[in-house]
N, C-alpha and C. Protein backbone atom coordinates (compact mmCIF):
# COMPACT_ATOMS: atom_id res chain seq x y z
N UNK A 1 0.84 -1.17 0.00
CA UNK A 1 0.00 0.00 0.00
C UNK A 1 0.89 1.24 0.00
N UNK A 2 0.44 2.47 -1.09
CA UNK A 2 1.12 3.19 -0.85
C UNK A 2 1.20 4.37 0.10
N UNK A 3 2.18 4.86 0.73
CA UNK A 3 2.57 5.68 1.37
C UNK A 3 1.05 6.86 2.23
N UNK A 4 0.56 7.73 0.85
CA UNK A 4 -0.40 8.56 0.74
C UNK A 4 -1.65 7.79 1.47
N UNK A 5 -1.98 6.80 0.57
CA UNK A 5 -3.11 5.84 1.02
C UNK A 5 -3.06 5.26 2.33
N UNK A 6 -1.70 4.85 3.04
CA UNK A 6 -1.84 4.65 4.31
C UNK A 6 -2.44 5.83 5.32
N UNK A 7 -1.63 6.74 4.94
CA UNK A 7 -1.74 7.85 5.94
C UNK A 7 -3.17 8.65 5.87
N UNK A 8 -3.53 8.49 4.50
CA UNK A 8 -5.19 8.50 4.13
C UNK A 8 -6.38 7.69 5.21
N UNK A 9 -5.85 6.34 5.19
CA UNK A 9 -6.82 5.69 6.19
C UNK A 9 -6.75 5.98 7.25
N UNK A 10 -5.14 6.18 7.77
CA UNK A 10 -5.58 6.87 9.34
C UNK A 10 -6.03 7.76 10.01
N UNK A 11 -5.95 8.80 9.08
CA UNK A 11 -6.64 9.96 9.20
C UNK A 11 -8.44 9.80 9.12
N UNK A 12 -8.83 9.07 8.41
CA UNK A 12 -10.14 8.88 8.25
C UNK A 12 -10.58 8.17 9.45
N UNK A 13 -9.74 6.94 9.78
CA UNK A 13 -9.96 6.29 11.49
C UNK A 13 -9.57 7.17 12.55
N UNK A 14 -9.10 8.05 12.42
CA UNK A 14 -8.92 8.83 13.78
C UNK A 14 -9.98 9.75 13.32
N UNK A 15 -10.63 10.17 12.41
CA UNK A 15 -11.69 11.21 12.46
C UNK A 15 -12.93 10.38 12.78
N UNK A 16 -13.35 9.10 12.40
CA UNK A 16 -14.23 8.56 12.95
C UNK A 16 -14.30 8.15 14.71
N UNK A 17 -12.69 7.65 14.95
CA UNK A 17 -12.96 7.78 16.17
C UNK A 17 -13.74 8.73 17.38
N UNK A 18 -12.72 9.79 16.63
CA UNK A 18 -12.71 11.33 17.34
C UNK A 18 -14.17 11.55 17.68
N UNK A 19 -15.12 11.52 16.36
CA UNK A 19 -16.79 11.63 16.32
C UNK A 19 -17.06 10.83 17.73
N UNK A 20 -16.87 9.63 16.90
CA UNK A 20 -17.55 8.53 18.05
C UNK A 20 -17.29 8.96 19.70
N UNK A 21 -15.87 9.41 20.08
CA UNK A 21 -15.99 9.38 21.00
C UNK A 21 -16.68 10.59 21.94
N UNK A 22 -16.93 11.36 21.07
CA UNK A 22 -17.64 12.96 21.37
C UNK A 22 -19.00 12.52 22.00
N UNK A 23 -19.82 11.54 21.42
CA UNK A 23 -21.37 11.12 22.35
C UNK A 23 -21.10 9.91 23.44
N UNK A 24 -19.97 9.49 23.70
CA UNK A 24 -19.66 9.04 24.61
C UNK A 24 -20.56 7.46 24.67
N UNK A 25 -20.61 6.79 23.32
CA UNK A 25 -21.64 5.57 23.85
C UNK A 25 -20.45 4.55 23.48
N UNK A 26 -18.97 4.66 22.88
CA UNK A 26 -18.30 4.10 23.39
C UNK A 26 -17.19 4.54 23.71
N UNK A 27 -16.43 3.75 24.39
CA UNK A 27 -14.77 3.93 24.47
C UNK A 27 -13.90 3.56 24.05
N UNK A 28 -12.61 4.12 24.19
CA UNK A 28 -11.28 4.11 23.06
C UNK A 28 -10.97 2.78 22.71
N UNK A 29 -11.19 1.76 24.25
CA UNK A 29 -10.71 0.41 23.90
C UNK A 29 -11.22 -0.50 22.60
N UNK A 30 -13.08 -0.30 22.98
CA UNK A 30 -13.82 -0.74 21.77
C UNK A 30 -13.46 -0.19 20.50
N UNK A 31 -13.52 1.11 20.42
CA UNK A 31 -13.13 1.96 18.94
C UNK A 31 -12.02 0.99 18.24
N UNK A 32 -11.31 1.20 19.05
CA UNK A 32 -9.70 0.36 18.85
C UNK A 32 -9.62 -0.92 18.31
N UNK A 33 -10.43 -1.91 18.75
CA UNK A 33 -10.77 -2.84 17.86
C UNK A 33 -11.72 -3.45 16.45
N UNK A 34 -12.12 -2.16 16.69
CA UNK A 34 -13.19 -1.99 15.36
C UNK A 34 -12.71 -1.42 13.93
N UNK A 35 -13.21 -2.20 12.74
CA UNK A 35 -12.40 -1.57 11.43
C UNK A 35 -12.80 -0.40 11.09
N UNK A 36 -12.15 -0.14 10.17
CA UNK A 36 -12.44 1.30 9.61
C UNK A 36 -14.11 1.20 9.24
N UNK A 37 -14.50 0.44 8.25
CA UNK A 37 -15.65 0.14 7.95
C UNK A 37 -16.30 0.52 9.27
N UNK A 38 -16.11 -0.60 10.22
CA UNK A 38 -17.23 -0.78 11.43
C UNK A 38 -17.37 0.75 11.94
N UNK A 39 -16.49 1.41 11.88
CA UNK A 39 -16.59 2.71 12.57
C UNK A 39 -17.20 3.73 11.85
N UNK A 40 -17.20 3.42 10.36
CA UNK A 40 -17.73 4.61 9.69
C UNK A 40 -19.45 4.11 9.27
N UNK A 41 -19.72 2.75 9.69
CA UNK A 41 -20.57 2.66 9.85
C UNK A 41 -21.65 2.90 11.17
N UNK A 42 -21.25 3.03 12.90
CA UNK A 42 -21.67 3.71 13.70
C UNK A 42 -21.72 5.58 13.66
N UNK A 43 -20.54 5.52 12.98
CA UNK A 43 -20.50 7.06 12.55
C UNK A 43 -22.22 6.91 12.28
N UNK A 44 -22.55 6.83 10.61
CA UNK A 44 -23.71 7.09 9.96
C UNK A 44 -24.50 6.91 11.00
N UNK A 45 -24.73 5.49 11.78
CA UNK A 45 -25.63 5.47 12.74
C UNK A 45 -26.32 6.45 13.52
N UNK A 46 -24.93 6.75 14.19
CA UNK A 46 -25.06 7.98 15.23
C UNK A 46 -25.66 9.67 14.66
N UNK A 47 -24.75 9.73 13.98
CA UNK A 47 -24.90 11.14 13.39
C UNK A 47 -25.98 11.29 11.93
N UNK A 48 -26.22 10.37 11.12
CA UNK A 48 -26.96 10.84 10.37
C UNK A 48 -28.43 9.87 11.29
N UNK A 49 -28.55 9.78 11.77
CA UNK A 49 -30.06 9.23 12.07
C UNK A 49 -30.73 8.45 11.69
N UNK A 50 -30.13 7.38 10.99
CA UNK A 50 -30.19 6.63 10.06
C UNK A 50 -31.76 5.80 10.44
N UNK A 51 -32.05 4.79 11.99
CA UNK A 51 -33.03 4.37 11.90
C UNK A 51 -34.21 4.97 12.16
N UNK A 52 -34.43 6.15 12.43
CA UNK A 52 -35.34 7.22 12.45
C UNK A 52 -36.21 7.24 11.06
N UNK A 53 -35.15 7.55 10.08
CA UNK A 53 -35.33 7.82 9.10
C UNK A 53 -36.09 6.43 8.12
N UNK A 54 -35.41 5.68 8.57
CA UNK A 54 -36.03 4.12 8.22
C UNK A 54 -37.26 4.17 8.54
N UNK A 55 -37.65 4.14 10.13
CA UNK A 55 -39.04 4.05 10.95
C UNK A 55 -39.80 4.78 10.22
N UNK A 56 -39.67 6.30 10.05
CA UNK A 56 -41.21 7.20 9.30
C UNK A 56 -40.96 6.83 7.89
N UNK A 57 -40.31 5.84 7.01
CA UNK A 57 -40.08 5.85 5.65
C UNK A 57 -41.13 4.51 5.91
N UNK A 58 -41.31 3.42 7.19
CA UNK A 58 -42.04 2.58 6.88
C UNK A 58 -43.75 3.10 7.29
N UNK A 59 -43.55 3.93 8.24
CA UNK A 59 -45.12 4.56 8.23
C UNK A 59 -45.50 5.08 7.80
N UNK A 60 -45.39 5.85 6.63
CA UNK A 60 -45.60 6.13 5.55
C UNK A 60 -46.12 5.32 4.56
N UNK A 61 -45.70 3.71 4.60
CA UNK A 61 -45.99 2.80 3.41
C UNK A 61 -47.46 2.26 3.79
């Protein structure tokens, strides 16, 4: 992997961390073992509102 691209992902895992750890529902240890993926997927969770948005998209139907 090159150089750029490494330092690319870590930056993106320490900005997801960083989020995550701002609402406090977990801690550094958990973060720490979680992939990039897994994290940028609680990201969305957390911050975009994701099952909210699900719930009134099904009461609606």
């Amino acid at each position: 992997m090159s150089r750029k691209l490494q330092q690319a992902l870590e930056q993106q895992r320490e900005y997801y961390i960083d989020k995550l750890l701002l609402i406090g529902v977990y801690d550094s240890l958990v973060l720490d073992g979680m992939t990039t993926t897994e994290l940028k997927t609680e990201y969305n969770y957390f911050f975009y509102d994701v099952p909210s948005k699900k719930v009134s998209t099904l009461k609606k139907a």
